[in-house]
PDB file of N, CA and C in Angstrom:
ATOM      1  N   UNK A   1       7.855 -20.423  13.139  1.00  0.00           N
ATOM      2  CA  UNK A   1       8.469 -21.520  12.425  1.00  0.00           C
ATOM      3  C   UNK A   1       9.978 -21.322  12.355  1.00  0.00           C
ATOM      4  N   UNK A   2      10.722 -20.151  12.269  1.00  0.00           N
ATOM      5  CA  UNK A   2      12.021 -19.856  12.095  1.00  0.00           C
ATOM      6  C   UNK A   2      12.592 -20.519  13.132  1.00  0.00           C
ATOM      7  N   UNK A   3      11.603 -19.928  14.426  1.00  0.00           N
ATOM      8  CA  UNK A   3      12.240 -20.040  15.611  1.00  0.00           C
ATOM      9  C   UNK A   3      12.811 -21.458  16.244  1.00  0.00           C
ATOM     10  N   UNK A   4      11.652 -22.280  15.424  1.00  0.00           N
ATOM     11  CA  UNK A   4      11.673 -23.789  15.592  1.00  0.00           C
ATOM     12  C   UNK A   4      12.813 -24.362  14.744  1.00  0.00           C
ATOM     13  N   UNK A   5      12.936 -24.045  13.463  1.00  0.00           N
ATOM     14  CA  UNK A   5      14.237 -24.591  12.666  1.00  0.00           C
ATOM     15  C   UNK A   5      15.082 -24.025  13.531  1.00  0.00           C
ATOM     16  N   UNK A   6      15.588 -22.619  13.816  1.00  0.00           N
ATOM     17  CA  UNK A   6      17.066 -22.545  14.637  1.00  0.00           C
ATOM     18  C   UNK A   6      17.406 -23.468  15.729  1.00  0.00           C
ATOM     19  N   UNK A   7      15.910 -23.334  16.350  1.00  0.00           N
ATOM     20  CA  UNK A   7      16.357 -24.454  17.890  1.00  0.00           C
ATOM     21  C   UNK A   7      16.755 -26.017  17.125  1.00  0.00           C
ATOM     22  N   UNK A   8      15.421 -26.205  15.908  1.00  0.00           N
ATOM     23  CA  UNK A   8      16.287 -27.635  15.437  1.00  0.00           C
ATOM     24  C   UNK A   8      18.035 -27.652  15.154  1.00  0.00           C
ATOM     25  N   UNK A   9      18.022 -26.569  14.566  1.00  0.00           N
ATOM     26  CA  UNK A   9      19.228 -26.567  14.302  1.00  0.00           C
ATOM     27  C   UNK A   9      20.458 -26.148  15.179  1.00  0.00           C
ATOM     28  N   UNK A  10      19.996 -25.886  16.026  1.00  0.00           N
ATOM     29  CA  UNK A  10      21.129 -25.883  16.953  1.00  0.00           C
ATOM     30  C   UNK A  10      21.728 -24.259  16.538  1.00  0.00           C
ATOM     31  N   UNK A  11      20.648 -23.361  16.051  1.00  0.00           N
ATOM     32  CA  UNK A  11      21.001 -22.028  15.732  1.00  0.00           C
ATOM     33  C   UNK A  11      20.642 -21.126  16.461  1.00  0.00           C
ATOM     34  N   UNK A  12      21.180 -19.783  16.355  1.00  0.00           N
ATOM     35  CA  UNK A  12      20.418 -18.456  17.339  1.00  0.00           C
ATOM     36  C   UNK A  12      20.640 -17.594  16.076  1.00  0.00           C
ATOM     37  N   UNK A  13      19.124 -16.693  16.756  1.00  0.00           N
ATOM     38  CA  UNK A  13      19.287 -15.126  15.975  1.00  0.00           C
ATOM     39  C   UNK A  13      20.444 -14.414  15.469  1.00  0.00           C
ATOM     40  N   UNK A  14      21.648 -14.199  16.931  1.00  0.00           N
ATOM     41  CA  UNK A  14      22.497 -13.405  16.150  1.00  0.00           C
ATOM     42  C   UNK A  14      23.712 -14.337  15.700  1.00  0.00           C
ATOM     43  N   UNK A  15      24.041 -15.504  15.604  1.00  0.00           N
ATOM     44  CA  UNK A  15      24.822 -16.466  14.778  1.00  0.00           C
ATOM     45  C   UNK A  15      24.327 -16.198  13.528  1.00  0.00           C
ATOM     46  N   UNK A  16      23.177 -16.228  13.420  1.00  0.00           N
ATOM     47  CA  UNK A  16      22.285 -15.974  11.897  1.00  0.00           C
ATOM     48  C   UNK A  16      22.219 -14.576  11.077  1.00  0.00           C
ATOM     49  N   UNK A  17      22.797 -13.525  11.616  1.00  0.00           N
ATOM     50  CA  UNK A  17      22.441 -12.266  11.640  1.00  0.00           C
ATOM     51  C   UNK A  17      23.786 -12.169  10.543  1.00  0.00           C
ATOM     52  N   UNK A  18      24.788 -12.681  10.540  1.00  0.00           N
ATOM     53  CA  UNK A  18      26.007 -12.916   9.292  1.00  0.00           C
ATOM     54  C   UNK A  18      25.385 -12.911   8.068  1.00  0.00           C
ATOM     55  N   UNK A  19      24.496 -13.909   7.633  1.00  0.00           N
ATOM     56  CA  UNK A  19      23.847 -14.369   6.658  1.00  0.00           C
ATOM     57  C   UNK A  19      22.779 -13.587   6.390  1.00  0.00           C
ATOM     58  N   UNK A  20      22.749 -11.961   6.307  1.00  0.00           N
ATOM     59  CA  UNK A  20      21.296 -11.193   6.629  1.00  0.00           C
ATOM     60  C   UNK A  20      22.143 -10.134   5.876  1.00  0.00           C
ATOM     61  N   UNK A  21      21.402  -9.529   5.055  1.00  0.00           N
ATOM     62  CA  UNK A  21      22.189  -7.997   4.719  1.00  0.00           C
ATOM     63  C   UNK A  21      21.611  -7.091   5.554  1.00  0.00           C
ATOM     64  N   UNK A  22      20.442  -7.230   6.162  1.00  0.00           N
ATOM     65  CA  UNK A  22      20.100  -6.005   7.139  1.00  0.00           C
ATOM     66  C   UNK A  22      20.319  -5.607   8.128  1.00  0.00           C
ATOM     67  N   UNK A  23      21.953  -6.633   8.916  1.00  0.00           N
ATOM     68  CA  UNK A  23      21.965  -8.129   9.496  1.00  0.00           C
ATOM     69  C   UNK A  23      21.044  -8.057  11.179  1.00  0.00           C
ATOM     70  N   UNK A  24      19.756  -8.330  10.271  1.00  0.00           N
ATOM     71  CA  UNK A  24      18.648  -9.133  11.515  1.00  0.00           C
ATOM     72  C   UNK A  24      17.697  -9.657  10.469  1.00  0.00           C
ATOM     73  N   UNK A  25      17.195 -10.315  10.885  1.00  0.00           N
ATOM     74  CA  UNK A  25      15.489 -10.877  10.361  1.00  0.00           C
ATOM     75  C   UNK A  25      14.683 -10.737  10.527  1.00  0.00           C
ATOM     76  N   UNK A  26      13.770 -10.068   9.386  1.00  0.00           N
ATOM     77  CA  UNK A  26      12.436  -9.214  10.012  1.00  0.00           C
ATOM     78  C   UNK A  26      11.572  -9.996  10.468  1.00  0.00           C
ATOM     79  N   UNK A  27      10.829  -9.040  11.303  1.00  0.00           N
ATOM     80  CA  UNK A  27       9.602  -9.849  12.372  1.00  0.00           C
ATOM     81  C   UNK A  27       8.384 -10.015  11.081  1.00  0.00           C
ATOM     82  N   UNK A  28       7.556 -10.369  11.926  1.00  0.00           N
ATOM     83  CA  UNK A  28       6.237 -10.744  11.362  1.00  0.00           C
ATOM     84  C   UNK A  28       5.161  -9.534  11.049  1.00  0.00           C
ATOM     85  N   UNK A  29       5.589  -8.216  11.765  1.00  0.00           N
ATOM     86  CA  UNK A  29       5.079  -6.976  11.378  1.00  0.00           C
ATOM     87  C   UNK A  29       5.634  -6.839   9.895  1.00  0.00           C
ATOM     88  N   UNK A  30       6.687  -6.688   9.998  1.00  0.00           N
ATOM     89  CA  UNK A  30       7.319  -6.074   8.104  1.00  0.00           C
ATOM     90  C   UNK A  30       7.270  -7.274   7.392  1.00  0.00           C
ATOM     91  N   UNK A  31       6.842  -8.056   7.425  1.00  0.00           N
ATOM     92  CA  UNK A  31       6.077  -8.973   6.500  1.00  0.00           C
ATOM     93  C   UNK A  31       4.783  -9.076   6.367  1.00  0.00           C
ATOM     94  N   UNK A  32       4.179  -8.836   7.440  1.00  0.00           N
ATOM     95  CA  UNK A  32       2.424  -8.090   6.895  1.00  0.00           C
ATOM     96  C   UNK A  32       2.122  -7.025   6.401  1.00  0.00           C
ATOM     97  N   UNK A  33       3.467  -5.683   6.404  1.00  0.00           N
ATOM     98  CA  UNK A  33       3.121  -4.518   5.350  1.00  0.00           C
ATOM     99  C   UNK A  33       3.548  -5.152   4.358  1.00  0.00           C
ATOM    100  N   UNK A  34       4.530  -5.755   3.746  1.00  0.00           N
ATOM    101  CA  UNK A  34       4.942  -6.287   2.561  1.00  0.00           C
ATOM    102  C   UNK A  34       3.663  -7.068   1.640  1.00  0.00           C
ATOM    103  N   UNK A  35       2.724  -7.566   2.358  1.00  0.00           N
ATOM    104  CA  UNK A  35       1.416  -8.367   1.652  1.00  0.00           C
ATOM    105  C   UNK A  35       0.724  -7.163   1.699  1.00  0.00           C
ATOM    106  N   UNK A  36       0.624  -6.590   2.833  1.00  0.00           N
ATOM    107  CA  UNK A  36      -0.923  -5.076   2.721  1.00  0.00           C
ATOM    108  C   UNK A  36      -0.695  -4.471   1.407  1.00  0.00           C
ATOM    109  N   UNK A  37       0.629  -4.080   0.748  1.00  0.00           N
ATOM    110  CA  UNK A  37       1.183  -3.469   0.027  1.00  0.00           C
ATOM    111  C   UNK A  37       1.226  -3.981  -1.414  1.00  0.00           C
ATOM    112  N   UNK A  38       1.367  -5.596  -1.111  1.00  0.00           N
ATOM    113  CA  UNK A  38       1.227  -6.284  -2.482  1.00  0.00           C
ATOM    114  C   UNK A  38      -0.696  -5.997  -2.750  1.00  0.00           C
ATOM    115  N   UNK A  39      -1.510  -6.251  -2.129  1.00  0.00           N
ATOM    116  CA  UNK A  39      -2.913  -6.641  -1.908  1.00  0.00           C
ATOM    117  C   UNK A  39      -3.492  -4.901  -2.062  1.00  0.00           C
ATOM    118  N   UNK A  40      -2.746  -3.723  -1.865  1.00  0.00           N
ATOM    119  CA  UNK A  40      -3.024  -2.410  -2.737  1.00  0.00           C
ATOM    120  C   UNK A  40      -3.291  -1.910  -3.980  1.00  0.00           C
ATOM    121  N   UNK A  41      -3.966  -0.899  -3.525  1.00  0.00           N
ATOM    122  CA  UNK A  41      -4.010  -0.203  -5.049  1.00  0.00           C
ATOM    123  C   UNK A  41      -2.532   0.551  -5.371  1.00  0.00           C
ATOM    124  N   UNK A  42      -1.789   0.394  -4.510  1.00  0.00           N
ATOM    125  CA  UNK A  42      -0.807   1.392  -4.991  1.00  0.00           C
ATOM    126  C   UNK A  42       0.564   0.258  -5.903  1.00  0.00           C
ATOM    127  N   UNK A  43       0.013  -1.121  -5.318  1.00  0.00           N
ATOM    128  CA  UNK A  43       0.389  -2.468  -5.993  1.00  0.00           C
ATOM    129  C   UNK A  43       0.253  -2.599  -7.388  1.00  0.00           C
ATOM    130  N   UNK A  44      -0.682  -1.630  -7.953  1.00  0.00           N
ATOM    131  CA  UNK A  44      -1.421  -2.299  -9.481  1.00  0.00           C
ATOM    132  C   UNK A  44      -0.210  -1.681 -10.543  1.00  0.00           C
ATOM    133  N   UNK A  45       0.867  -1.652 -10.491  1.00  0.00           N
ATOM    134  CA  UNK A  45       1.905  -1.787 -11.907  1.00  0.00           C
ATOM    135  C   UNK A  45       2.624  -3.289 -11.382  1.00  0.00           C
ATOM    136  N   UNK A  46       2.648  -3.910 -10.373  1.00  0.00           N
ATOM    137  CA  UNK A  46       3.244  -5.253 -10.392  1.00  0.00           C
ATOM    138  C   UNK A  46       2.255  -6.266 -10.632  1.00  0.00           C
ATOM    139  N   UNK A  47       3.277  -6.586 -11.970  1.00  0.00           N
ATOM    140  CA  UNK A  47       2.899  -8.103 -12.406  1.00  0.00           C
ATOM    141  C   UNK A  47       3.915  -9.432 -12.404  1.00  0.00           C
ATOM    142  N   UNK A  48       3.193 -10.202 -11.604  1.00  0.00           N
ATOM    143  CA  UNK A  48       4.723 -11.753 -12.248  1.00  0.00           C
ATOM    144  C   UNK A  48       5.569 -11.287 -11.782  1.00  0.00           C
ATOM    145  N   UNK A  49       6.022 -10.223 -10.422  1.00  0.00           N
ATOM    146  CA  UNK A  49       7.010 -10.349 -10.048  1.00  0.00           C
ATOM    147  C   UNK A  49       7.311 -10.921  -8.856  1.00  0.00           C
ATOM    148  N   UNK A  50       8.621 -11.366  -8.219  1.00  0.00           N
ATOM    149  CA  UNK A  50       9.495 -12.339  -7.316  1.00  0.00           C
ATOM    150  C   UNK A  50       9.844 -11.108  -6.375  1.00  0.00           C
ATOM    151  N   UNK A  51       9.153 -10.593  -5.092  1.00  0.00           N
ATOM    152  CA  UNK A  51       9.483 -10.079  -3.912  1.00  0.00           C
ATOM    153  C   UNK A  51      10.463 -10.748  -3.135  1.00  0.00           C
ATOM    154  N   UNK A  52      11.315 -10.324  -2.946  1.00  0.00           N
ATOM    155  CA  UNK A  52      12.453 -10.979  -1.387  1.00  0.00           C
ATOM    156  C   UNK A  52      12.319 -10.526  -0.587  1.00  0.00           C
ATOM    157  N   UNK A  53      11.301 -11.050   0.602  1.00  0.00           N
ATOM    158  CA  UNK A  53      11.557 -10.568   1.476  1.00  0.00           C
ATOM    159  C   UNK A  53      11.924 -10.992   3.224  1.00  0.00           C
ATOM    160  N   UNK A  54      13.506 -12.078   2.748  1.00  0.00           N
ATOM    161  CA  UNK A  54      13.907 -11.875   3.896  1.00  0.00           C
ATOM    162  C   UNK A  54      15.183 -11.356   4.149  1.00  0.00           C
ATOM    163  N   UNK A  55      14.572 -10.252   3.963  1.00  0.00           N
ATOM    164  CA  UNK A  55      16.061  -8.791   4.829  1.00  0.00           C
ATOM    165  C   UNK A  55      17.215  -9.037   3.748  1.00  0.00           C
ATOM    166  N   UNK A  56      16.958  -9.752   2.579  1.00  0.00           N
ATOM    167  CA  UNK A  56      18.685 -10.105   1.612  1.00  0.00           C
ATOM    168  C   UNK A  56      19.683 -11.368   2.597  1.00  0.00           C
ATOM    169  N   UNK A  57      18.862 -12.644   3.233  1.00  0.00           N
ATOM    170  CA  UNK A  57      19.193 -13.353   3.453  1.00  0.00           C
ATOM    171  C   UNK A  57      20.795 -13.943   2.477  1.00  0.00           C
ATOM    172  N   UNK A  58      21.568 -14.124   3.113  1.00  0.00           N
ATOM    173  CA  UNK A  58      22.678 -14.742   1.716  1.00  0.00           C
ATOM    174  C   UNK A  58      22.741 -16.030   1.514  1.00  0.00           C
ATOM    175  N   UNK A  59      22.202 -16.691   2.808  1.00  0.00           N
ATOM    176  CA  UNK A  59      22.425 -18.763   2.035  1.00  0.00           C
ATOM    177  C   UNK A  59      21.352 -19.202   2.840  1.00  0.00           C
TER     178      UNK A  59
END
């Protein structure tokens, strides 16, 4: 889906990579440990909380 808004937008990866504190955008691997991790037992002291996780995107 990203990939599709940039092309809508007339954007690329590393034009976008400014707006990134990690500056890249994680793939679709480090966003499936980020859920394995929520969906853990090692998960059970988070409650009601707001994960960010794209890389510290800035706008």
């Amino acid at each position: 889906m990203l990939e599709e808004s940039f092309e809508f937008q007339g954007l690329t990866h590393e034009g976008m990579a400014d707006f990134f504190v990690t500056p890249r955008i994680m793939d679709p691997q480090e966003m499936a440990e980020g859920v394995l991790f929520l969906a853990s037992d090692a998960a059970t002291a988070f409650n009601g909380t707001d994960f960010d996780a794209t890389g510290g995107q800035l706008a």
